[in-house]
N, C-alpha and C. Protein backbone atom coordinates (compact mmCIF):
# COMPACT_ATOMS: atom_id res chain seq x y z
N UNK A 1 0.85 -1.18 0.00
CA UNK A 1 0.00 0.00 0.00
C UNK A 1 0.89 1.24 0.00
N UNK A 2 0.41 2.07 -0.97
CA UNK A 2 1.14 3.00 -0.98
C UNK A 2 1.08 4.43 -0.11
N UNK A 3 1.96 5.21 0.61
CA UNK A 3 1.82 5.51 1.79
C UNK A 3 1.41 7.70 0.88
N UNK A 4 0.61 7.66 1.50
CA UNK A 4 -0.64 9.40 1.40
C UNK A 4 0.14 10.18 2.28
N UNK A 5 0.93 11.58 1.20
CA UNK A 5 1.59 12.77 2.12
C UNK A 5 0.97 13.36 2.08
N UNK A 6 0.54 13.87 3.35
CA UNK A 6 -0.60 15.16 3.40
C UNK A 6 0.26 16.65 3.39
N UNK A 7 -0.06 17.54 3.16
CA UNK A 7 0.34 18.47 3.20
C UNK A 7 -0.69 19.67 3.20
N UNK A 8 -0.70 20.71 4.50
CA UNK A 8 -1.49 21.27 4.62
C UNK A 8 -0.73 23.10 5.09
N UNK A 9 -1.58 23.87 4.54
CA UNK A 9 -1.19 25.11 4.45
C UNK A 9 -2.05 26.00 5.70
N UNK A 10 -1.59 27.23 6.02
CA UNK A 10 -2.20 28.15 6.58
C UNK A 10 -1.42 29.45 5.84
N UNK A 11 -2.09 30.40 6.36
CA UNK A 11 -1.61 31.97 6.06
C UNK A 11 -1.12 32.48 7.16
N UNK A 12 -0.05 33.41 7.72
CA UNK A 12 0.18 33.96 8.90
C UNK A 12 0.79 35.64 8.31
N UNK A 13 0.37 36.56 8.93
CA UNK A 13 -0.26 38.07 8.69
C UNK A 13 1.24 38.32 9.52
N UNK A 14 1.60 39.76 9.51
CA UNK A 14 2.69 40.46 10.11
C UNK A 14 1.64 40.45 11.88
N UNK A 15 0.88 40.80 12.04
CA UNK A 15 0.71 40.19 13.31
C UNK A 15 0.49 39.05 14.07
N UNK A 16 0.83 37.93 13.01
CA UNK A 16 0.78 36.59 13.44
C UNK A 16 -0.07 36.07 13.78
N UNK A 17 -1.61 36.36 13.34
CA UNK A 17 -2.83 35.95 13.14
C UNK A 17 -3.00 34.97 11.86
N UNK A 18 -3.51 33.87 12.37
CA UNK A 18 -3.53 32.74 11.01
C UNK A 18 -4.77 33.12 10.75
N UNK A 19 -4.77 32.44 9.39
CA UNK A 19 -5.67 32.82 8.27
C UNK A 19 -5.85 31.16 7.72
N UNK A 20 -6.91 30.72 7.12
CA UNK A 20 -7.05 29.88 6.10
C UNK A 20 -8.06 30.08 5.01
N UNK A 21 -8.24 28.98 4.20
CA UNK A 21 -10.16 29.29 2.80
C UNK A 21 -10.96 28.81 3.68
N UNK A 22 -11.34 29.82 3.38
CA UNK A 22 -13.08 29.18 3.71
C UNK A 22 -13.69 29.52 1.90
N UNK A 23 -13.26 27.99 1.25
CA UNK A 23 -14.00 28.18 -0.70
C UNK A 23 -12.80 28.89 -1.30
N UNK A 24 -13.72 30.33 -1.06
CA UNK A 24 -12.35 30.85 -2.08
C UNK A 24 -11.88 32.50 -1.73
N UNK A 25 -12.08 31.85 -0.02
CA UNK A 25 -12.36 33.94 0.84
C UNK A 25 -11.40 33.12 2.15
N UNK A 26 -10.48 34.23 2.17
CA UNK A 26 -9.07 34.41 3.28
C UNK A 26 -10.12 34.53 4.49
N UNK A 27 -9.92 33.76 5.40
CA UNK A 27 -10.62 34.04 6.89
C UNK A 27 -9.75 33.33 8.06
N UNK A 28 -10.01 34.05 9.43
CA UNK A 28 -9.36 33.89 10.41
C UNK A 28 -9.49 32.33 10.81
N UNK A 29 -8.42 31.93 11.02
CA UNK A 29 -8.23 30.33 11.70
C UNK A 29 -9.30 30.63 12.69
N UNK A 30 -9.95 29.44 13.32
CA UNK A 30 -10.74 29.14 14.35
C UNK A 30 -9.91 29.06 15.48
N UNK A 31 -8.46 28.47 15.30
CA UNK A 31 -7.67 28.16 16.84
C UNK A 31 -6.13 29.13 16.07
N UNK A 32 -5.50 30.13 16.90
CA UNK A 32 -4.57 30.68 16.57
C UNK A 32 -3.58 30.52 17.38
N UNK A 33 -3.33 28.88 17.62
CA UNK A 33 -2.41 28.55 17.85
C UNK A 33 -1.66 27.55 16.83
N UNK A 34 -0.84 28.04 16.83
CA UNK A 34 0.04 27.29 16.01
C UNK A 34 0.83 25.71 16.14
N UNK A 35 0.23 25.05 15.88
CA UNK A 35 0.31 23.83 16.25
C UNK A 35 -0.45 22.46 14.98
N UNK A 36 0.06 21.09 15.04
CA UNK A 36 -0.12 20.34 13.97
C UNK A 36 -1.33 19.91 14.09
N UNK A 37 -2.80 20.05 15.18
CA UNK A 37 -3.86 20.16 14.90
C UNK A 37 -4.66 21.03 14.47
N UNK A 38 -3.72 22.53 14.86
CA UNK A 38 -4.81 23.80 13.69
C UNK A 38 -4.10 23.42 12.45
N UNK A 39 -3.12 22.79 11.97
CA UNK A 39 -2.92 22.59 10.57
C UNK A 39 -3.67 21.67 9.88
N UNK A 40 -3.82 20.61 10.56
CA UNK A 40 -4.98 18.89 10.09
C UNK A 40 -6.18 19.63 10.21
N UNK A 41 -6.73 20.71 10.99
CA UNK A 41 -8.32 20.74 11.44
C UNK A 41 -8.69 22.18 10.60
N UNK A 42 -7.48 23.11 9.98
CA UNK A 42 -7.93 24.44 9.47
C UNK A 42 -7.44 24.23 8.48
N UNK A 43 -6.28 23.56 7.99
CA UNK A 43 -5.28 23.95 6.90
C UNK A 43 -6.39 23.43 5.30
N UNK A 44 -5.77 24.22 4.64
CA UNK A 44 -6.21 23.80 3.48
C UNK A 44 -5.14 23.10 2.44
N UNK A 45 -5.59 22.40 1.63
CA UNK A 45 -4.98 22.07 0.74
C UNK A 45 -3.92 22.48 -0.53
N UNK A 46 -5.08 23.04 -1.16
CA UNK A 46 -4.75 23.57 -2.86
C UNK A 46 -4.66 25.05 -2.80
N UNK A 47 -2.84 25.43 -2.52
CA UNK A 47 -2.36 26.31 -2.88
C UNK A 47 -3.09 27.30 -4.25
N UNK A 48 -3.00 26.52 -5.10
CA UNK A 48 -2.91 26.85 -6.42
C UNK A 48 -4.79 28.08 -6.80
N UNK A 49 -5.53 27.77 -5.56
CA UNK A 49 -6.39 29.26 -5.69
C UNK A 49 -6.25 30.19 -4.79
N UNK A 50 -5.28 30.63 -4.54
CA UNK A 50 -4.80 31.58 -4.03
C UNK A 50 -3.90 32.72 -4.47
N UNK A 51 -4.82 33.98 -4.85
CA UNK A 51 -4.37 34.59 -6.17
C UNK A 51 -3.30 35.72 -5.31
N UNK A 52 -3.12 36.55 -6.01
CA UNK A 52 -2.29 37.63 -5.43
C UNK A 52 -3.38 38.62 -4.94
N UNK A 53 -3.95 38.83 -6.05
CA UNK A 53 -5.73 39.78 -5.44
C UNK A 53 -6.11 39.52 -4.47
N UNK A 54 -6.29 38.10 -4.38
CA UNK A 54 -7.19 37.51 -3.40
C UNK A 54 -6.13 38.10 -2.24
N UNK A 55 -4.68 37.76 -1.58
CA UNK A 55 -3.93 38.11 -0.52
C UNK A 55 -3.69 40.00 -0.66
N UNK A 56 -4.04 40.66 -1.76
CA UNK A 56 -4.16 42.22 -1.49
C UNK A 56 -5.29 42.66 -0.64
N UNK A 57 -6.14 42.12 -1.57
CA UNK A 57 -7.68 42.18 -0.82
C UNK A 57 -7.94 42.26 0.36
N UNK A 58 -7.41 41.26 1.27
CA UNK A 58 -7.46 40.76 2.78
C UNK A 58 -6.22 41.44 3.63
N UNK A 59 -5.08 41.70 2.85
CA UNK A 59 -3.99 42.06 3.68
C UNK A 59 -3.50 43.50 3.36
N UNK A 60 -3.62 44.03 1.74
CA UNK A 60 -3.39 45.21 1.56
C UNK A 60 -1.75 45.15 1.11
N UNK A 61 -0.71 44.81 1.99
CA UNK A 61 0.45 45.07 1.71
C UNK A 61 1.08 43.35 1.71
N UNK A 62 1.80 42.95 1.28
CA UNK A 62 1.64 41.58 1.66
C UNK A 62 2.98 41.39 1.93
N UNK A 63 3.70 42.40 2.47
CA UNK A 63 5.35 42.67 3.53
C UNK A 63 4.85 41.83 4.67
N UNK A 64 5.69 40.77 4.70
CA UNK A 64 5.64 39.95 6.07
C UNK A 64 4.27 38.76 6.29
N UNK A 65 3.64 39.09 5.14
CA UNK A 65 2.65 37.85 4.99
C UNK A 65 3.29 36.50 4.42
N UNK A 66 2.85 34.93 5.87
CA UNK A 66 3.69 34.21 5.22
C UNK A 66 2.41 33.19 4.96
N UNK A 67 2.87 32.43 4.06
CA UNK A 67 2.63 30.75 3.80
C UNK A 67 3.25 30.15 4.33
N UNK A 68 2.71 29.52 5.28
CA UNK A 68 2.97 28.58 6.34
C UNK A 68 2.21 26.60 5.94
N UNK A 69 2.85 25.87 5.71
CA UNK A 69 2.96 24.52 5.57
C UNK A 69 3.46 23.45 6.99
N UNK A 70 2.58 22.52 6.65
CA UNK A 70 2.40 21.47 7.69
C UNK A 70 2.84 20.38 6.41
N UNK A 71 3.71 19.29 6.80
CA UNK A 71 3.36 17.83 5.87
C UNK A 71 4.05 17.16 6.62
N UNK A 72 3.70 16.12 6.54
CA UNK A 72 4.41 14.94 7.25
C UNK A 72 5.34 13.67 6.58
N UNK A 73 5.56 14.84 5.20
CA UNK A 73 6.62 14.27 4.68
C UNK A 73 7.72 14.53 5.13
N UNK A 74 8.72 13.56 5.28
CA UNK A 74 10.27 14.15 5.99
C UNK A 74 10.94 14.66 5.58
N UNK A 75 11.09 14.07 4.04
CA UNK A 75 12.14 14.66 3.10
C UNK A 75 12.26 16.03 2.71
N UNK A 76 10.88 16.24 2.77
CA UNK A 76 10.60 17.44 2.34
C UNK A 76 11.55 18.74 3.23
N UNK A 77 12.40 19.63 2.33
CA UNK A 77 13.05 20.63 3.66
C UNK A 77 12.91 21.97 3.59
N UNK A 78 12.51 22.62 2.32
CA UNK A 78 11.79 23.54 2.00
C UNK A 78 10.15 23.94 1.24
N UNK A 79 9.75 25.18 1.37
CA UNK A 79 8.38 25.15 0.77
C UNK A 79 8.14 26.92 0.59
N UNK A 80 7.59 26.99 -0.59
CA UNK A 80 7.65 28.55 -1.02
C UNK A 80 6.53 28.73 -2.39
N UNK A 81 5.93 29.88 -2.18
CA UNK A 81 4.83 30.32 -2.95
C UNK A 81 5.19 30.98 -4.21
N UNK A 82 5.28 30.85 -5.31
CA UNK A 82 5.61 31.57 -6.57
C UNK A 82 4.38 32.36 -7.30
N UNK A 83 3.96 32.98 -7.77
CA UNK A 83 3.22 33.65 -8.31
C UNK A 83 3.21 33.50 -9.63
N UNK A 84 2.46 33.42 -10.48
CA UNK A 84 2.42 33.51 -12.03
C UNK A 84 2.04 35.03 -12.36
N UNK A 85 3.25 36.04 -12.02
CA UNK A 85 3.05 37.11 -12.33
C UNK A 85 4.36 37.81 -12.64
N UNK A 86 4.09 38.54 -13.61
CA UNK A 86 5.50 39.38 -13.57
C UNK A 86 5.49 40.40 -13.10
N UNK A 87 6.95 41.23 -12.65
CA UNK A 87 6.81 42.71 -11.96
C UNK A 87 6.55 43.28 -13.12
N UNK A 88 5.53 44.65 -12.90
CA UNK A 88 4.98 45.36 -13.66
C UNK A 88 6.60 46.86 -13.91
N UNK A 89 6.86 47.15 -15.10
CA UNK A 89 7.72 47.65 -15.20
C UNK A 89 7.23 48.55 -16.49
N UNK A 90 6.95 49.89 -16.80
CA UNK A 90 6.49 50.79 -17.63
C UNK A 90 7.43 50.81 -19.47
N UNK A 91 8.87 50.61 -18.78
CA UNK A 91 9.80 50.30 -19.96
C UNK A 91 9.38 49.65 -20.54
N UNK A 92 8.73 48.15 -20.06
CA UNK A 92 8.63 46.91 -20.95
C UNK A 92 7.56 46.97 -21.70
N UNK A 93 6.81 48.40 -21.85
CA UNK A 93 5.46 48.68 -22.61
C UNK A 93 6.44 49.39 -24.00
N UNK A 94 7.09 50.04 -23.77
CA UNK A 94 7.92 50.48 -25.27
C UNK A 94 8.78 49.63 -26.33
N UNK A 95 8.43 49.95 -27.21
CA UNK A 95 9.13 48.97 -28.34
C UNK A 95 10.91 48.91 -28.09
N UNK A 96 11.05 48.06 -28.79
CA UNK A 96 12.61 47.77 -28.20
C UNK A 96 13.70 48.98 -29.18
N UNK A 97 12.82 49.72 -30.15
CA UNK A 97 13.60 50.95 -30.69
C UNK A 97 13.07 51.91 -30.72
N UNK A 98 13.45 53.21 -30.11
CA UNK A 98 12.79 54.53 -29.72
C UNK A 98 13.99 55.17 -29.66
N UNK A 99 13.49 56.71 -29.99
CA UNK A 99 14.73 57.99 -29.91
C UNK A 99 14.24 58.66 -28.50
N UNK A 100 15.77 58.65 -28.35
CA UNK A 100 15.70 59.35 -27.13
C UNK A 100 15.82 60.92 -27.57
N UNK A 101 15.20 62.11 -26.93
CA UNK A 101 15.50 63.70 -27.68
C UNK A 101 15.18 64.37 -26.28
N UNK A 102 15.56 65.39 -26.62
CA UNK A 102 16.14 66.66 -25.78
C UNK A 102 15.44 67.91 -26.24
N UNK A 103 14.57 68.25 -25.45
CA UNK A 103 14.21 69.85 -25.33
C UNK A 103 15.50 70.86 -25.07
N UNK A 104 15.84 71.48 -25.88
CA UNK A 104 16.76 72.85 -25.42
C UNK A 104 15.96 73.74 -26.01
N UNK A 105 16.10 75.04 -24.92
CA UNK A 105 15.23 76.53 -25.03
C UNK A 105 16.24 76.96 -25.89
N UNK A 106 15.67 77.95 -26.55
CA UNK A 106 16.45 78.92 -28.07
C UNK A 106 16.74 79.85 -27.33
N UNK A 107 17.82 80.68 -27.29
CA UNK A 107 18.52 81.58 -26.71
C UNK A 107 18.62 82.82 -27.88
């Protein structure tokens, strides 16, 4: 029989208030203690609907907002959230050839 890694997530805020889904809406853990039964009894699963909107929405700044993981896999030694987004950068809206020019006043 083949052996089931669970792996379960929470949210934790710059004031260290957990968060989990409730569907598809950020809400306060029921127990805010941090421990491997608020992870089995709050944590959610599937990272993957958890948008960036969705963590602006609820948090505003998202400096010091973490993703926090429970699994009871061993091997496992790191865990980190990537975004499918790029930094927004105004340059990368201009074509890759443009003149640069200079206003000088007539004397």
């Amino acid at each position: 029989m083949e052996e089931i890694i669970t792996t379960k997530y929470l949210i934790q805020d710059k004031s260290n208030i957990l968060y989990t889904l409730n569907k598809t809406n950020i809400i306060q853990s029921s127990s805010q203690i941090l421990d491997e039964n608020n992870f089995k009894n709050n944590g959610f699963n599937d990272v993957a609907i958890i948008t960036k909107n969705l963590l602006i929405n609820k948090f505003g700044d998202l400096k010091d907002v973490k993703l926090l993981a429970y699994t009871d896999n061993s091997e496992k030694k790191d865990c980190r959230m990537i975004y499918n987004c790029n930094e927004y950068k105004p340059i990368d809206l201009l074509e890759s050839e443009f003149e640069i020019m200079m206003l000088k006043d007539k004397i």
